[in-house]
Every structure is written in C-alpha cells, then in structure tokens.
Protein backbone atom coordinates (compact mmCIF):
# COMPACT_ATOMS: atom_id res chain seq x y z
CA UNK A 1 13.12 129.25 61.22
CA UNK A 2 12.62 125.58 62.38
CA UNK A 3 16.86 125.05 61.95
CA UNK A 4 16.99 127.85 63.94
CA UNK A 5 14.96 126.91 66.62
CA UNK A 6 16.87 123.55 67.20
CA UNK A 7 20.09 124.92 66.93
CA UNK A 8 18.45 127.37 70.20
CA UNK A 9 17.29 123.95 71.50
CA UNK A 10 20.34 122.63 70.97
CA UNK A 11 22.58 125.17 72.61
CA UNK A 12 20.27 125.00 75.67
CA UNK A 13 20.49 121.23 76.27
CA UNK A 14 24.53 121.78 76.14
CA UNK A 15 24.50 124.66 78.60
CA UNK A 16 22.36 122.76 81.12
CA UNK A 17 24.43 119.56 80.82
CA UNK A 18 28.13 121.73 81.16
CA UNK A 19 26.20 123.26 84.99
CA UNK A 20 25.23 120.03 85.62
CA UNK A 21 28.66 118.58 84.88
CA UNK A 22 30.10 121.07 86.84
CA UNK A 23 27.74 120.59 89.98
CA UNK A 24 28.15 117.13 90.10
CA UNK A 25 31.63 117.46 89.78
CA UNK A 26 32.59 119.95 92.69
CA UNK A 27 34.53 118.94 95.46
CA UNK A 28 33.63 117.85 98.67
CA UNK A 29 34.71 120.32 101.90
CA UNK A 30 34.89 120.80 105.33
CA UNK A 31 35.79 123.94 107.09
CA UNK A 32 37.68 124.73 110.14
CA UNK A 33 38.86 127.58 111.77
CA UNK A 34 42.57 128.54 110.95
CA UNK A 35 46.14 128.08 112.87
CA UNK A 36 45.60 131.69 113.88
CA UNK A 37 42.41 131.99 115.15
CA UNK A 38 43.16 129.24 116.84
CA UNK A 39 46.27 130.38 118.50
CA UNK A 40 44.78 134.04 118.96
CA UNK A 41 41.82 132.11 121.21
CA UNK A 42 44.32 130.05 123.04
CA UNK A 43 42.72 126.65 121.57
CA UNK A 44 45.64 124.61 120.73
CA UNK A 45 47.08 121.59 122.31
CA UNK A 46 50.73 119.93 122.75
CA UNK A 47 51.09 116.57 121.33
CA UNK A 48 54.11 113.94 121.37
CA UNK A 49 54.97 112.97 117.58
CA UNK A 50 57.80 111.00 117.04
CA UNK A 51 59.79 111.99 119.91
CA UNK A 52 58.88 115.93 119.06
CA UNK A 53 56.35 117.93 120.60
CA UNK A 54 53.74 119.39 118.37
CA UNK A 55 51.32 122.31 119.07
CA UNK A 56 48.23 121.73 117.21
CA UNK A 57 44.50 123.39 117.30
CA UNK A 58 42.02 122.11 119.43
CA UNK A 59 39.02 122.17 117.60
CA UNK A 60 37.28 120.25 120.05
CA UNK A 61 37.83 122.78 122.69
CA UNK A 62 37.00 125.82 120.25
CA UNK A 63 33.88 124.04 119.19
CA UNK A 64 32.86 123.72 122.83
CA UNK A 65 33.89 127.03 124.18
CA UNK A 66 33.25 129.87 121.45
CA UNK A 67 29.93 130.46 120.90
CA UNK A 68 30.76 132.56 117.59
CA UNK A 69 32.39 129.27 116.22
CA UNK A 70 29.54 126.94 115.49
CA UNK A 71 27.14 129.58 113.50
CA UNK A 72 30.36 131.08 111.56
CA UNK A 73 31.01 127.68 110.02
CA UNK A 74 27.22 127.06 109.43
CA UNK A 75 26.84 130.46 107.45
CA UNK A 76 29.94 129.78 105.25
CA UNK A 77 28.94 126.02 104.83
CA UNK A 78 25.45 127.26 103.72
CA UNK A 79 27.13 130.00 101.14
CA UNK A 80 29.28 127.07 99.83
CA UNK A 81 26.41 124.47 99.73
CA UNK A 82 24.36 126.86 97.98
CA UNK A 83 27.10 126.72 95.51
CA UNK A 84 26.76 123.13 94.65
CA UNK A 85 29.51 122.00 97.41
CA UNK A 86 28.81 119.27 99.75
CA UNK A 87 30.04 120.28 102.94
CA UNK A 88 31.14 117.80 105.82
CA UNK A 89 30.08 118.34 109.51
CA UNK A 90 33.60 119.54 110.90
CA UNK A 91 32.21 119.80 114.69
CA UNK A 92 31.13 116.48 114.46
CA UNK A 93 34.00 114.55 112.69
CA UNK A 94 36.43 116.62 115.40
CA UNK A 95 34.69 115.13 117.94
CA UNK A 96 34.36 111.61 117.07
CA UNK A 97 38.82 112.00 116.15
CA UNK A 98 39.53 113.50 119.21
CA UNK A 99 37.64 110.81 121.32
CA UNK A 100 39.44 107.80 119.35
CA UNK A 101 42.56 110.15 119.81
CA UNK A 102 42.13 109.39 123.90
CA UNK A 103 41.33 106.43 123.83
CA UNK A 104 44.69 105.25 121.32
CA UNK A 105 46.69 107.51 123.63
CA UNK A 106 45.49 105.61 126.64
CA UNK A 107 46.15 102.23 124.87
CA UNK A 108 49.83 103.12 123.43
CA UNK A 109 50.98 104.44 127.11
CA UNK A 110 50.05 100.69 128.81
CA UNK A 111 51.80 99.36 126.09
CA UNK A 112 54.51 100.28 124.57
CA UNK A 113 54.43 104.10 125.07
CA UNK A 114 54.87 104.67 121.48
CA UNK A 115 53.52 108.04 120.24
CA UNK A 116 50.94 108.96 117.17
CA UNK A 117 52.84 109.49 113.53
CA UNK A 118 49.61 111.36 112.63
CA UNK A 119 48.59 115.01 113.75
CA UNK A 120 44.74 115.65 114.50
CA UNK A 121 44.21 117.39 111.54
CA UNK A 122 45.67 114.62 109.38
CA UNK A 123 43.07 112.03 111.52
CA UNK A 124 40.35 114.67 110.57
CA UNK A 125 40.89 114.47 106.84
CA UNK A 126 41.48 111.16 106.92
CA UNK A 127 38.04 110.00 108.75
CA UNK A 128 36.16 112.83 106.84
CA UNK A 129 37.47 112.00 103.37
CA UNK A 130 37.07 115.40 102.15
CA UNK A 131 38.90 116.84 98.91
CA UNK A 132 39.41 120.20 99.78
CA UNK A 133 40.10 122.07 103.43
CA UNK A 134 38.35 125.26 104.28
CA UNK A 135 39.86 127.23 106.94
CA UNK A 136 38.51 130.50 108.39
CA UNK A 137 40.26 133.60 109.71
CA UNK A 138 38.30 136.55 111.04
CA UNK A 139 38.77 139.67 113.21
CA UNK A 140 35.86 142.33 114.53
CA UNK A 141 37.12 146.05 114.01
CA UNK A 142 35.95 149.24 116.18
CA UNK A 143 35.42 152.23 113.85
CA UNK A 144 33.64 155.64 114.91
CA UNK A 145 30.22 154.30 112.91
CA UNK A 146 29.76 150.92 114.35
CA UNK A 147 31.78 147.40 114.12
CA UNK A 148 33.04 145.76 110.85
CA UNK A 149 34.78 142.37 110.04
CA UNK A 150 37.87 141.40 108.10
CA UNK A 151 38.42 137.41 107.00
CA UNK A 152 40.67 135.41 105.10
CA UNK A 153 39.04 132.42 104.02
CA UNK A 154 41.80 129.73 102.21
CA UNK A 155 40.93 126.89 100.61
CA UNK A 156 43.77 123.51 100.96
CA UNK A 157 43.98 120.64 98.72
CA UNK A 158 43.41 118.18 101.41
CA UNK A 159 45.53 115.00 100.32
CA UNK A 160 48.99 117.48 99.68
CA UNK A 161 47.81 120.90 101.78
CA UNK A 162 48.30 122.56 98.71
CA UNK A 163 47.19 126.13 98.85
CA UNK A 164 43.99 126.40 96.07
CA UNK A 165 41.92 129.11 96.71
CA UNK A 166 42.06 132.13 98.79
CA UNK A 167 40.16 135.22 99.57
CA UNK A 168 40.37 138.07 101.92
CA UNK A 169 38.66 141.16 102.58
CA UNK A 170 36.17 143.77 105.21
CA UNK A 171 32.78 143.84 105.30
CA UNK A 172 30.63 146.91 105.64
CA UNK A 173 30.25 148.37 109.01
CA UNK A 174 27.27 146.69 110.62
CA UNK A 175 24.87 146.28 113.72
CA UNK A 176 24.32 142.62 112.84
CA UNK A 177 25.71 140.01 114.88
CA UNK A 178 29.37 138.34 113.86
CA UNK A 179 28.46 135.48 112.23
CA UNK A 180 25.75 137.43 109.92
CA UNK A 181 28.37 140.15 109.49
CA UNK A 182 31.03 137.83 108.22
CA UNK A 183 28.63 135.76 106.04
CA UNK A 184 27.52 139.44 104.19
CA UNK A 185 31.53 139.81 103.90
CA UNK A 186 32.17 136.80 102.39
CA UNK A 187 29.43 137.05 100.23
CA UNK A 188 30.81 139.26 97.98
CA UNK A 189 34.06 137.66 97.46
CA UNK A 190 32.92 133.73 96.93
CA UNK A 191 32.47 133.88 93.26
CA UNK A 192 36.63 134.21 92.28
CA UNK A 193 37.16 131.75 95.34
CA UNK A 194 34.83 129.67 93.80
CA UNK A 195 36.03 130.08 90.31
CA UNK A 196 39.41 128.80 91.93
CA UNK A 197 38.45 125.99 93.67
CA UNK A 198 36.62 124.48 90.31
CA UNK A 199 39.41 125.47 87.80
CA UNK A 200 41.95 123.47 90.59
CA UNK A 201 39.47 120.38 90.75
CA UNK A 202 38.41 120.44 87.31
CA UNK A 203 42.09 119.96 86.72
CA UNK A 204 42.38 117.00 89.21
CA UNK A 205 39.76 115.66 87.18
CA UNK A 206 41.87 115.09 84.35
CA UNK A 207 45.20 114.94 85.89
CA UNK A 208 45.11 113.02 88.86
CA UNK A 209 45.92 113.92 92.79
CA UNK A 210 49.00 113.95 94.05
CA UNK A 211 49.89 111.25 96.89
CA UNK A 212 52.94 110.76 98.32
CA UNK A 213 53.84 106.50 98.77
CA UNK A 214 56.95 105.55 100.65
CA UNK A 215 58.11 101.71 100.23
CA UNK A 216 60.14 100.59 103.38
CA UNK A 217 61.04 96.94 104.14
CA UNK A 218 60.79 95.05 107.66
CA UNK A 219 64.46 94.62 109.07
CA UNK A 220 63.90 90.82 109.39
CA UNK A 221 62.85 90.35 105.82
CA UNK A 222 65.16 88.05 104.29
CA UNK A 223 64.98 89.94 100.84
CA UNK A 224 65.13 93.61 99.77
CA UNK A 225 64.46 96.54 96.84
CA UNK A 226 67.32 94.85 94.39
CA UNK A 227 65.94 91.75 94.99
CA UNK A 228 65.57 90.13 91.58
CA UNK A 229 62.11 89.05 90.41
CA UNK A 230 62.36 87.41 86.36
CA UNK A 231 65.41 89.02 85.84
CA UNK A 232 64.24 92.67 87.52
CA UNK A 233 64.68 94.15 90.89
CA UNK A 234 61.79 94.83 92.91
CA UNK A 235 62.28 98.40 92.59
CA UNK A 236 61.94 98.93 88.84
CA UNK A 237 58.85 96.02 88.94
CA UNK A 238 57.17 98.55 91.65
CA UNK A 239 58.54 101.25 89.21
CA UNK A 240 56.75 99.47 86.88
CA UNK A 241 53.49 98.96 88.59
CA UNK A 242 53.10 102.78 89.11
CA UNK A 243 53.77 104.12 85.70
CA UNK A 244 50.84 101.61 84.40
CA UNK A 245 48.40 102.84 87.20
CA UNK A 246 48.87 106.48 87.79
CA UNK A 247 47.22 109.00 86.00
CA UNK A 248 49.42 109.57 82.90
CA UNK A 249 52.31 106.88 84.23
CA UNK A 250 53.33 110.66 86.57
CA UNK A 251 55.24 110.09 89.68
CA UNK A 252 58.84 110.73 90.93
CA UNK A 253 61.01 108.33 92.90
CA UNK A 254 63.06 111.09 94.50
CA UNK A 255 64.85 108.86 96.80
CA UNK A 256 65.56 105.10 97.29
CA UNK A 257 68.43 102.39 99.09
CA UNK A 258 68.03 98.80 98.36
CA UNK A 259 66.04 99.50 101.71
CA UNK A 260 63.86 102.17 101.17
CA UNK A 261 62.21 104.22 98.40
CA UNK A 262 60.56 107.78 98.43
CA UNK A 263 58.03 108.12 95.41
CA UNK A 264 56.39 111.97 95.26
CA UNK A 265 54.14 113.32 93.04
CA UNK A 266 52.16 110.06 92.28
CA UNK A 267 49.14 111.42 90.55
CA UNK A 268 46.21 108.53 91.44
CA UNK A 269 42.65 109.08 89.97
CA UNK A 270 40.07 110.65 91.53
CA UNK A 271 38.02 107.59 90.65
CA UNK A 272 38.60 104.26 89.88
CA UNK A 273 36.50 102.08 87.03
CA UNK A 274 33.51 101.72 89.03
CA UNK A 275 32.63 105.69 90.42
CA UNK A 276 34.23 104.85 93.93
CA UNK A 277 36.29 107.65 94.90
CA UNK A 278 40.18 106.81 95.54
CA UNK A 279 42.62 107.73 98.00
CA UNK A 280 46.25 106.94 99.39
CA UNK A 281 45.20 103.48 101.18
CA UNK A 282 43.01 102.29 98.44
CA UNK A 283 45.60 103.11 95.65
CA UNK A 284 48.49 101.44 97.85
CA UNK A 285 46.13 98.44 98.30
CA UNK A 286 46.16 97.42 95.06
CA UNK A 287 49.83 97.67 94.91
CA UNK A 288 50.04 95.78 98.67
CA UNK A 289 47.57 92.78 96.65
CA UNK A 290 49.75 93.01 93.46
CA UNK A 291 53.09 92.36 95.33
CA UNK A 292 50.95 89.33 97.14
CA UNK A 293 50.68 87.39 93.97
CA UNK A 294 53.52 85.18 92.01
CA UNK A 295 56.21 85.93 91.00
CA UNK A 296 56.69 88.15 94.31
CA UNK A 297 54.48 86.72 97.08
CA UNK A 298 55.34 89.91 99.20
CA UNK A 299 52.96 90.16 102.60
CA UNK A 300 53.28 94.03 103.59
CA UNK A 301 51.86 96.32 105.55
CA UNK A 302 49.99 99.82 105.19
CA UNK A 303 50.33 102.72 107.15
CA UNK A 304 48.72 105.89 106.57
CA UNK A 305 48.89 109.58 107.53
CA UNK A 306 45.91 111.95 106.64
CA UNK A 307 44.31 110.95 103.17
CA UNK A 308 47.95 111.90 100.65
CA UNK A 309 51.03 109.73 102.45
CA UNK A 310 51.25 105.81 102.79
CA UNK A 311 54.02 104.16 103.55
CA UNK A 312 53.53 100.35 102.12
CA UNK A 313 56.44 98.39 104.79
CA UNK A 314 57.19 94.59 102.93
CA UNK A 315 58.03 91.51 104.54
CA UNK A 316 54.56 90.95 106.86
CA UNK A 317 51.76 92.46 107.29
C-alpha cells in the first residue's frame, strides 16, 4: 500500500512539472487585426519601399477610429492569457512604430531621400519581440433570429510568417455586443488552436527558428567572399562558423558570388547559454564580433528587417 502511494505521489509530481514545463514554455504573442479587415475598413496606407509602393494596414488609424477594435483584441488576449500566453500590447507598440516611422521619414527626405527597407509590420515585430503573430478576421451576420459572428483567427511564426495555427468558425446567434459575441465564438475553438501553437513551439524548442542571414560586402572593400584566410576562403570559414552555432549545424547557402551570399533556413536557438532569448541581430552579432578578431579583422555592418532577416554588409561598419 505504501509503494503504491508513492508511485501516486510520484506520478503527480511529474504531471505538475510537464504543465508547468509547458506554461513556462509557451510563446509570447501579439495580435492584430488581419490584411482583410483591414482593407474591408479602408485602414491601410501607401508606403515607398525600395523604389515600389507598398499598401500596408494602418493599425494606428484602426486603433484610433473603430471602436470594436480595442475590446476585440482585449477579449482574445484575455482567452489566450488565460491560457498561459503572454500577450504584448499591440495598440501600444503600433503607436510608438508608427511615430518613429514619421519622424525617420521626415529625416531620410532632408537627407538623402532614401526610402524604408522595412514594412510597419516588420518594425512592429521587431520592437515587440514577439514569437508568434495573432491576426484577427471577423464579420457580423443578419439572420431572421438575431445577429451572429464568423472569425478566422491565424496564428504566424513571427521571425519567417510561417502559417502555425489557424481556426475559423460562427458563433451562436446573440444579443450581446461584438466583441462579447466573438470572444463566446472563439471560445469554443481555442483548444486545437492552442494545441497547434504548442506542438509548433515545442518543436522550435528543440529545433531551432528559422532566420534568414544575407552576407554582402561594401563595394570599396579591398577584399571579398574567396578571399583566403589560413588557406580557406571567407565563405567556407563563415560556412564554417554557422554549422558550429546553429541548432543542429542546419542552414542552406542557396545562393552566393565572391560578392554576396544568401544563407536560408538557419535554425538559431531560441535561447542562448544564459536564458536570454535570441533573435536575427543577436545571432548575426556574434558572427559580426567573430569576423572582428584575427585571422580576419573584418569591421561590418548589421542591418535588420523584422526579427528573421539580417543582412551582415563587411568592409566597415
């Protein structure tokens, strides 16, 4: 009877440690409402990238103007929250981006004129440093007994805009407000969504994220990618960098000129040896201080876009 009662005792310890594990271990979100809400509502925005005109959603201008907005985001932040998710304050992190945004547009045109290489969105995820995008679709139907809802809610890796979750469905019809409405809707669908998101992170976990890390070289640097370094070009040393510090040595070099090299698929940690979470510019910094030292003595520069894509440029910073 007493084995029996620690083996009970024992079980019990394990299954509280796994929900703890698996709480502490859930990703970190913000949510947004989608492209087509967006565009349905007339809140987008035409931006110069590059030389090409973008249209984009302004989430500013749909946080300001809808008054359904605000309390549908709250009500699926608390569903997820209650879930174990910690949940960033999208309204506020859109605001903060979209000031800087003016103020960098109204620098670049005095100066050179140059335009932005990053979108909003990518700004968003990169100031917010969430794992995983939440974005929000919803639509109010008339039917003979009162009003009901229909959503799509879709879950995006946030670092590759991976689709990792999704969900879709109609609520009951309802005399509730919109916001309550949805939230009853969504309700009944979060536990597969949620299922999804954890199996996709869970696998992160021990697999890595995928970043994308493009090596470019100034065109007044007096050296370049076959460059020889102890008998090796710089290439296959960088090569050689990345297969001893990505998760499993995985990433593909799926393009590269003695000028230029295109590495996809680089799976970084999530974390690195002391619990500090890691992203594009952090990972690329190490590489940026390893090229610093002897034998290379390589000054470069990072540039980013959103959280997943650095381009590391040698020669200066």
């Amino acid at each position: 009877m007493e084995s029996n009662n620690k083996v009970l005792v024992l079980l019990i310890c394990c299954f509280y440690s796994l929900v703890a594990f698996a709480q502490d271990k859930k990703p970190t979100l913000m949510i947004l409402p989608s492209d087509n809400w967006c565009e349905s509502r007339y809140f987008m925005t035409t931006y110069e990238n590059q030389g090409m005109r973008v249209k984009t959603p302004n989430y500013q201008q749909a946080f300001v103007e809808d008054s359904e907005l605000p309390l549908v985001i709250s009500k699926i932040g608390g569903i997820l929250t209650a879930r174990g998710y910690s949940v960033k304050d999208a309204e506020m992190e859109t605001k903060t981006v979209f000031s800087r945004m003016a103020e960098d547009n109204l620098t670049m045109s005095k100066s050179s004129g140059a335009s932005i290489s990053e979108s909003p969105l990518d700004m968003i995820k990169r100031r917010a440093k969430m794992d995983v995008l939440i974005q929000i679709w919803w639509k109010v139907n008339k039917e003979p007994a009162g009003r009901s809802v229909s959503f799509v809610l879709e879950a995006f890796d946030a670092y590759t805009s991976k689709r990792i979750a999704t969900s879709s469905g109609t609520g009951n019809v309802s005399n509730e407000i919109v916001p309550v409405m949805l939230e009853q809707a969504v309700m009944e669908h979060i536990p597969e969504f949620d299922f999804q998101m954890v199996q996709y992170y869970q696998d992160m976990l021990l697999n890595g994220r995928e970043i994308v890390l493009t090596v470019r070289i100034w065109d007044n640097w007096e050296n370049d990618l076959e460059t020889e370094f102890d008998g090796e070009e710089l290439l296959d040393c960088i090569q050689n960098w990345l297969h001893e510090n990505t998760v499993g040595g995985v990433f593909n070099l799926s393009d590269a000129t003695e000028n230029f090299a295109q590495f996809e698929q680089v799976c970084i940690p999530l974390f690195d040896e002391k619990g500090k979470a890691v992203d594009a510019r952090s990972f690329v910094a190490d590489l940026r201080k390893w090229l610093a030292k002897p034998p290379y003595g390589i000054p470069a520069k990072i540039m980013l876009r959103g959280l997943g894509e650095a381009n590391l440029i040698l020669g200066e910073k």
